[in-house]
C-alpha atoms as a PDB file:
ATOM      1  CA  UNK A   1     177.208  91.610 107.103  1.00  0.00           C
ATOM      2  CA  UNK A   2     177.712  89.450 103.615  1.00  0.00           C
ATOM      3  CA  UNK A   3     179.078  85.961 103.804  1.00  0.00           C
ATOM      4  CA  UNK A   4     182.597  85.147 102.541  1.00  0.00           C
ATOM      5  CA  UNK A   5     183.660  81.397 102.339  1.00  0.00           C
ATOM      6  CA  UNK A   6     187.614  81.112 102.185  1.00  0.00           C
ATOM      7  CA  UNK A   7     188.567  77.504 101.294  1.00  0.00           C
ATOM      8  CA  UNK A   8     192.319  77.040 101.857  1.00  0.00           C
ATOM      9  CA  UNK A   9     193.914  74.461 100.260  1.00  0.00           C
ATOM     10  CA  UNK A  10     197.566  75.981 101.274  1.00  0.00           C
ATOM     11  CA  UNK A  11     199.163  72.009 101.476  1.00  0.00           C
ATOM     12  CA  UNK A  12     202.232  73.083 102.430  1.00  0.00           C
ATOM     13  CA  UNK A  13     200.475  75.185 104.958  1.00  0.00           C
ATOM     14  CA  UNK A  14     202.765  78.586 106.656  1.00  0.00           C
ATOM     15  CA  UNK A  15     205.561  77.298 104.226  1.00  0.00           C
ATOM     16  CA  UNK A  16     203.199  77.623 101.301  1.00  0.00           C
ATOM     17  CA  UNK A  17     203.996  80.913  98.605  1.00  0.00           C
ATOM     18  CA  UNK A  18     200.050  80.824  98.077  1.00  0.00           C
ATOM     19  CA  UNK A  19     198.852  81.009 101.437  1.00  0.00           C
ATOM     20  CA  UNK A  20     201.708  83.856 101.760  1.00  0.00           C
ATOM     21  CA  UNK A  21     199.602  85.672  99.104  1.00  0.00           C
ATOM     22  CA  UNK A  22     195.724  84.400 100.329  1.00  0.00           C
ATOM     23  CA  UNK A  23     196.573  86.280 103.906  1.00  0.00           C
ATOM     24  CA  UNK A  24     196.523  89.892 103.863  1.00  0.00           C
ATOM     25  CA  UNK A  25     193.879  89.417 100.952  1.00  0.00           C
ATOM     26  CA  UNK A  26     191.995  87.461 103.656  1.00  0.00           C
ATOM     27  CA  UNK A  27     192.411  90.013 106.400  1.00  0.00           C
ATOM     28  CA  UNK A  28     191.098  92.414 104.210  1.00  0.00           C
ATOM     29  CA  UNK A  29     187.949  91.309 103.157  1.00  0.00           C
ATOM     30  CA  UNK A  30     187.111  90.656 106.574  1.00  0.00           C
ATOM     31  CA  UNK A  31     186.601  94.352 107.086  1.00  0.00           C
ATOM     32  CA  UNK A  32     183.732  93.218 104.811  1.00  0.00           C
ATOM     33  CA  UNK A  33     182.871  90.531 105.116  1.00  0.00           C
ATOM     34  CA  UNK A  34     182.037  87.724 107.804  1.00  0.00           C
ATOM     35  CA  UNK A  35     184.608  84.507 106.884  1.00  0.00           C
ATOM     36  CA  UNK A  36     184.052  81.014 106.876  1.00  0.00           C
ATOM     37  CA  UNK A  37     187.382  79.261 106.629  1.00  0.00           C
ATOM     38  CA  UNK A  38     187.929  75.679 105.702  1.00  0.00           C
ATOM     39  CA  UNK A  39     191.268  74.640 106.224  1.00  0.00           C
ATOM     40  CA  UNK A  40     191.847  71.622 103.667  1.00  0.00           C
ATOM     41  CA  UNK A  41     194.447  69.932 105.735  1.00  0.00           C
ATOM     42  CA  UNK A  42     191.948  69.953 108.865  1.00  0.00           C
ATOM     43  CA  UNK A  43     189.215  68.252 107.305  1.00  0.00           C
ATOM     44  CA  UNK A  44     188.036  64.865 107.465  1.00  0.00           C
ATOM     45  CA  UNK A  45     187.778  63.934 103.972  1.00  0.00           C
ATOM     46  CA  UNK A  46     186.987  60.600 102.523  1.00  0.00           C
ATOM     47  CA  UNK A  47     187.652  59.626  98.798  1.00  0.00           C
ATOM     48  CA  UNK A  48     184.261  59.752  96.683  1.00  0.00           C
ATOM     49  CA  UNK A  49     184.016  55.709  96.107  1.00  0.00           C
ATOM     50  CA  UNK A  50     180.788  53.417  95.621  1.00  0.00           C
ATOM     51  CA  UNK A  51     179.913  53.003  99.401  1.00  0.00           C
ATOM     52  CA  UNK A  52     179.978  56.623  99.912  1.00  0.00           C
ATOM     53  CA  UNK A  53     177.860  57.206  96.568  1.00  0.00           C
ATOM     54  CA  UNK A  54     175.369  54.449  97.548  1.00  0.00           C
ATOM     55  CA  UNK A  55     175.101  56.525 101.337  1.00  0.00           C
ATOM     56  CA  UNK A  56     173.921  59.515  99.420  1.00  0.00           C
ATOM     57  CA  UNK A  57     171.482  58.559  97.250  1.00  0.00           C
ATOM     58  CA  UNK A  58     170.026  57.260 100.218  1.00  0.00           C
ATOM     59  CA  UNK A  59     170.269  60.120 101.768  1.00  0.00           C
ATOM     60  CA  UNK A  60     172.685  59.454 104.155  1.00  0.00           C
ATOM     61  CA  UNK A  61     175.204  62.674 104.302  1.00  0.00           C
ATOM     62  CA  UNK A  62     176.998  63.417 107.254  1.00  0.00           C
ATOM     63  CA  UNK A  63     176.084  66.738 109.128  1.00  0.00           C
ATOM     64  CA  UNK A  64     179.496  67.894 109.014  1.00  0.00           C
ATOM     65  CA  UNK A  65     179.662  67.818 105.396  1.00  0.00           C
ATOM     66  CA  UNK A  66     175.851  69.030 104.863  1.00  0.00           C
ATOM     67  CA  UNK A  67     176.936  72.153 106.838  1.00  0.00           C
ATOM     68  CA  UNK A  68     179.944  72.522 104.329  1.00  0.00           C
ATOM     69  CA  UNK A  69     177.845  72.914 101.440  1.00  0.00           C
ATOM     70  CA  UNK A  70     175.143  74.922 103.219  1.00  0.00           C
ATOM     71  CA  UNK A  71     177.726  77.245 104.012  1.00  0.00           C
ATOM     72  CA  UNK A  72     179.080  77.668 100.350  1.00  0.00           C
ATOM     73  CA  UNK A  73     175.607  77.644  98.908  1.00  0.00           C
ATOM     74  CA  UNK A  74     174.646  81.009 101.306  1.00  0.00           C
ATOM     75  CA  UNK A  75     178.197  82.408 100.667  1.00  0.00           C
ATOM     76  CA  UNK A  76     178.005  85.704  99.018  1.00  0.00           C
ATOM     77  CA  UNK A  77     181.553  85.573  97.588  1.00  0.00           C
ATOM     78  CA  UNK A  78     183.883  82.579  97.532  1.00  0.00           C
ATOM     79  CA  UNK A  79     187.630  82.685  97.627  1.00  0.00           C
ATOM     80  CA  UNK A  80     189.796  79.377  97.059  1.00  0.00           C
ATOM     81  CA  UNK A  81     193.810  79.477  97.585  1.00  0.00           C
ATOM     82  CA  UNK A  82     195.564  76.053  96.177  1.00  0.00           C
ATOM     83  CA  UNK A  83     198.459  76.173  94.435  1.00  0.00           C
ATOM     84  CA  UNK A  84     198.678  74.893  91.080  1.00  0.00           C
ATOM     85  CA  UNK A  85     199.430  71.135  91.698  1.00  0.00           C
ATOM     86  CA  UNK A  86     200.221  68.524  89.080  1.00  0.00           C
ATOM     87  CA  UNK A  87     198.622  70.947  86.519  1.00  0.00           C
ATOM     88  CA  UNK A  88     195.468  71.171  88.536  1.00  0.00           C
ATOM     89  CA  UNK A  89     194.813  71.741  91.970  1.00  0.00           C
ATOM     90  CA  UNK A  90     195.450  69.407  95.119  1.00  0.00           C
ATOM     91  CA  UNK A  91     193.654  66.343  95.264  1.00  0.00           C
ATOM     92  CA  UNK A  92     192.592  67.017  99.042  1.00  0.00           C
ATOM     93  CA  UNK A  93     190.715  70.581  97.336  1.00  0.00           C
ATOM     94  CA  UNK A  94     188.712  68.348  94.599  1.00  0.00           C
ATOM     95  CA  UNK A  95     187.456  65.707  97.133  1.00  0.00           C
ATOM     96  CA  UNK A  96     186.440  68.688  99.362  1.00  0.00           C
ATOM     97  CA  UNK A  97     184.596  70.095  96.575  1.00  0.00           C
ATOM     98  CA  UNK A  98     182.698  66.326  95.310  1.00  0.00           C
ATOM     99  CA  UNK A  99     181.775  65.925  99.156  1.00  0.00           C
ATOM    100  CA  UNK A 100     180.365  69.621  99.117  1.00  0.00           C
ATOM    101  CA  UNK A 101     178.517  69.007  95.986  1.00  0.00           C
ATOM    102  CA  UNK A 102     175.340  68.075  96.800  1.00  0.00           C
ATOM    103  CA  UNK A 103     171.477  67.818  95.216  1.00  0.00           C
ATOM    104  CA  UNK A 104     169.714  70.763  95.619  1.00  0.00           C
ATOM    105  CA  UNK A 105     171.990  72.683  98.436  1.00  0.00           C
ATOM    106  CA  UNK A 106     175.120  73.857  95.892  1.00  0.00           C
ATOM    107  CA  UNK A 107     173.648  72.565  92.718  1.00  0.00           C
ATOM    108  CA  UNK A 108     170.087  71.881  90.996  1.00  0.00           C
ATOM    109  CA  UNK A 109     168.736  69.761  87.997  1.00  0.00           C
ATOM    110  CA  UNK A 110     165.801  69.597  85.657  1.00  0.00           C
ATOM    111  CA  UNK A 111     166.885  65.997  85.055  1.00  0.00           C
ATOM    112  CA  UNK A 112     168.003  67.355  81.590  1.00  0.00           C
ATOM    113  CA  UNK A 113     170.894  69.563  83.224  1.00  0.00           C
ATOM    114  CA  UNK A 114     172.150  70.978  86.306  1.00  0.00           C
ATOM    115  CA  UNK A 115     172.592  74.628  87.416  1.00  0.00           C
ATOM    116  CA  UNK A 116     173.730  76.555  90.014  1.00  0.00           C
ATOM    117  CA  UNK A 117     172.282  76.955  93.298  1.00  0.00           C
ATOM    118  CA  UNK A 118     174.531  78.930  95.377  1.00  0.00           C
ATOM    119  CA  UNK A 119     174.194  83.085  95.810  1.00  0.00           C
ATOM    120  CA  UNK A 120     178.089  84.178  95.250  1.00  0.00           C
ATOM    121  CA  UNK A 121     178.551  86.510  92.454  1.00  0.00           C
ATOM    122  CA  UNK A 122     182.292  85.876  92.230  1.00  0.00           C
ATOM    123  CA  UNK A 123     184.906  83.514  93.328  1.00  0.00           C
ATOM    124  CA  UNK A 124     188.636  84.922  93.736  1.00  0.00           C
ATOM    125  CA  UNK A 125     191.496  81.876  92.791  1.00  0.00           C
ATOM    126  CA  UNK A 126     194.349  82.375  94.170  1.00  0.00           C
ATOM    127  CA  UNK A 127     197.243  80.602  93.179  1.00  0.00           C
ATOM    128  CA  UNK A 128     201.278  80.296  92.341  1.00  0.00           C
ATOM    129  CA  UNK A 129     202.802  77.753  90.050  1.00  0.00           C
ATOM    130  CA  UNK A 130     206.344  76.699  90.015  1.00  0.00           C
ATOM    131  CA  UNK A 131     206.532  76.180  85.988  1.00  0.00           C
ATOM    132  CA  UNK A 132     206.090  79.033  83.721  1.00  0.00           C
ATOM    133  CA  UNK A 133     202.491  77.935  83.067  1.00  0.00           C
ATOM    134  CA  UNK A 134     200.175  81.459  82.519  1.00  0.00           C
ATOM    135  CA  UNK A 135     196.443  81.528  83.747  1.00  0.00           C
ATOM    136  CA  UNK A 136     193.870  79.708  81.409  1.00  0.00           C
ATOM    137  CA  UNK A 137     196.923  78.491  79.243  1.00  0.00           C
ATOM    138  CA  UNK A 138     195.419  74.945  78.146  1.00  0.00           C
ATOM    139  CA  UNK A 139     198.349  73.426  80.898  1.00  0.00           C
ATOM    140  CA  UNK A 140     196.592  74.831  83.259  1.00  0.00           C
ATOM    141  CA  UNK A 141     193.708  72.650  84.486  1.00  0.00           C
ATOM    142  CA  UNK A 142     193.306  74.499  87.582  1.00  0.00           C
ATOM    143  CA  UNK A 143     191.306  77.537  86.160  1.00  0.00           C
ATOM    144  CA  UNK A 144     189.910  75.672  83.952  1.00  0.00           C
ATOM    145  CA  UNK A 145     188.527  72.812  86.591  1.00  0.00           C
ATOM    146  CA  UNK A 146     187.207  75.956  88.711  1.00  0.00           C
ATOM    147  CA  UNK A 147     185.536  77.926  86.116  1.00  0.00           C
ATOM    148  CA  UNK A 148     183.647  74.929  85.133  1.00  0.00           C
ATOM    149  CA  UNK A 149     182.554  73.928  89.356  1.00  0.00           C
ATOM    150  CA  UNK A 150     181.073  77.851  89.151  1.00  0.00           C
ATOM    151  CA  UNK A 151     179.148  76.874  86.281  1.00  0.00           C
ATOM    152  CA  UNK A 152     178.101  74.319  88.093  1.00  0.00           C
ATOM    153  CA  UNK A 153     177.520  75.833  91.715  1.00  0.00           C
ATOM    154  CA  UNK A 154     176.582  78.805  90.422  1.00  0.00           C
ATOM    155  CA  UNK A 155     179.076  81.014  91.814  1.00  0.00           C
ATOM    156  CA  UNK A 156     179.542  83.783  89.462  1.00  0.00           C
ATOM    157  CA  UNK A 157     182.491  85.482  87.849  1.00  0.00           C
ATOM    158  CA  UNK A 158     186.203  83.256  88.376  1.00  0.00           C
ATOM    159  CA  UNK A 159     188.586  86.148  88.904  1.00  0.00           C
ATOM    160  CA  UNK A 160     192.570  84.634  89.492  1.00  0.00           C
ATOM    161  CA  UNK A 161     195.470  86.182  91.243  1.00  0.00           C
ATOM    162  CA  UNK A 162     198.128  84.411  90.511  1.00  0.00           C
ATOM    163  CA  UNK A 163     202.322  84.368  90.386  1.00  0.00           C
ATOM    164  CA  UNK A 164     204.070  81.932  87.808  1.00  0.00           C
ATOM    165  CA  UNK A 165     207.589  80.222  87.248  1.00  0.00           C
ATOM    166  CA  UNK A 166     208.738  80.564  90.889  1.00  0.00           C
ATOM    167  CA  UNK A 167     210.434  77.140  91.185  1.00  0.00           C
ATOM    168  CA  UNK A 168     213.159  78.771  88.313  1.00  0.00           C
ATOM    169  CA  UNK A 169     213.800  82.593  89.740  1.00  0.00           C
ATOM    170  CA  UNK A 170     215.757  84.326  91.895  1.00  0.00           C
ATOM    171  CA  UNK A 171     214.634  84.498  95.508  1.00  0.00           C
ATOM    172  CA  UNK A 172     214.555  87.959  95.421  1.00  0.00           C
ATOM    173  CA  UNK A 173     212.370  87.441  92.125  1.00  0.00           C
ATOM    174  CA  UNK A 174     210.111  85.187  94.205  1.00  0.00           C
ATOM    175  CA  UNK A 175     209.402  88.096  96.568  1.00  0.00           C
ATOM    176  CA  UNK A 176     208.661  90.522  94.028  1.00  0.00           C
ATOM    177  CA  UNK A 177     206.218  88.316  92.406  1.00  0.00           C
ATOM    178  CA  UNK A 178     204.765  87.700  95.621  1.00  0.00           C
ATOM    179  CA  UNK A 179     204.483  91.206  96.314  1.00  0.00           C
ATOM    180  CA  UNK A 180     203.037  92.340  93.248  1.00  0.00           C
ATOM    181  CA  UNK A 181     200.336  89.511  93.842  1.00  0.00           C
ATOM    182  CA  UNK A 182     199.720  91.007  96.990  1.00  0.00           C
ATOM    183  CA  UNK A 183     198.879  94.404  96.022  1.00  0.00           C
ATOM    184  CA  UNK A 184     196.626  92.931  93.038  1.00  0.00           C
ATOM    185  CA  UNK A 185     194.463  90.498  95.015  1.00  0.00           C
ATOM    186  CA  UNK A 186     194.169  94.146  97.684  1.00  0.00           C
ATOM    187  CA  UNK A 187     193.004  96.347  94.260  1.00  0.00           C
ATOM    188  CA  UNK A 188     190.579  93.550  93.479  1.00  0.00           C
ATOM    189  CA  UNK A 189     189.151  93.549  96.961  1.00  0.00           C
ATOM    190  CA  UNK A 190     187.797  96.836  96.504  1.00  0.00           C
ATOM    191  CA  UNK A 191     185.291  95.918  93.972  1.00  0.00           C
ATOM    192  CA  UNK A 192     185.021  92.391  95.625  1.00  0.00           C
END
């Protein structure tokens, strides 16, 4: 069976709009695929700073954090669900993604330039933002940030679900949108 990697960045965890999107998308793709969560809030992450730099150019990376980027690099698809955070995504997701990015397991270089060295062929973003911010609008840095880490990585075509301006709707609005994200991220699993 092909390798999924769901990294869930869901902050707010069962109270999060996101996650209540990621879910049934989730469940769904497991009939394909076999998924490797990482649940943001669970991890042990420390903030990229000079000791931790200095430990791995030395070499020294932690096994936990060597199997992180293993796993992504061997991932066949890749699906990330954060929602849109101080025009980004949460700071917990980034430092998850500088610990995973490491030398010649998710990334290469020619010492000129690096390139990708993981397999996917597409990552899935899902996200909601509270403001009425649309997908690769220059606000938001989010797509932007992860368009440019599957350049990097190498991990192929960034395709977003999203739902916008639900901090400034209706409830009943706020289900809809969440509904209609639903059935999208479902159509897009067919082809995923």
């Amino acid at each position: 069976m092909k390798k999924l990697v769901y990294i869930d960045a869901c902050i707010r965890d069962e109270e999060s709009r996101t996650k209540r999107i990621a879910l049934p998308i989730i469940d769904e793709l497991k009939k394909k695929y076999d998924v490797t969560t990482f649940v943001i809030n669970e991890l042990k992450l420390d903030i990229v700073q000079k000791a931790l730099i200095n430990k791995r150019l030395s070499g020294d990376i932690p096994s936990y954090i060597m199997n992180w980027a293993e796993t992504i690099s061997d991932a066949d698809r890749v699906v990330i669900s954060a929602p849109f955070w101080d025009m980004s995504i949460p700071s917990a997701l980034k430092t998850f993604i500088e610990l995973s990015s490491i030398l010649n397991v998710t990334f290469i270089s020619d010492d000129k330039t690096c390139y990708g060295n993981c397999k996917s062929e597409k990552l899935l973003y899902i996200t909601t933002r509270g403001m009425d911010i649309s997908t690769r609008d220059k606000l938001d840095q989010g797509t932007s940030y992860l368009e440019a880490l599957s350049y990097l990585w190498g991990l192929g075509e960034v395709i977003v679900v999203s739902c916008q301006n639900m901090d400034y709707v209706s409830c009943e609005e706020v289900e809809n949108k969440i509904h209609t994200a639903i059935q999208e991220g479902l159509e897009i699993c067919k082809n995923f």
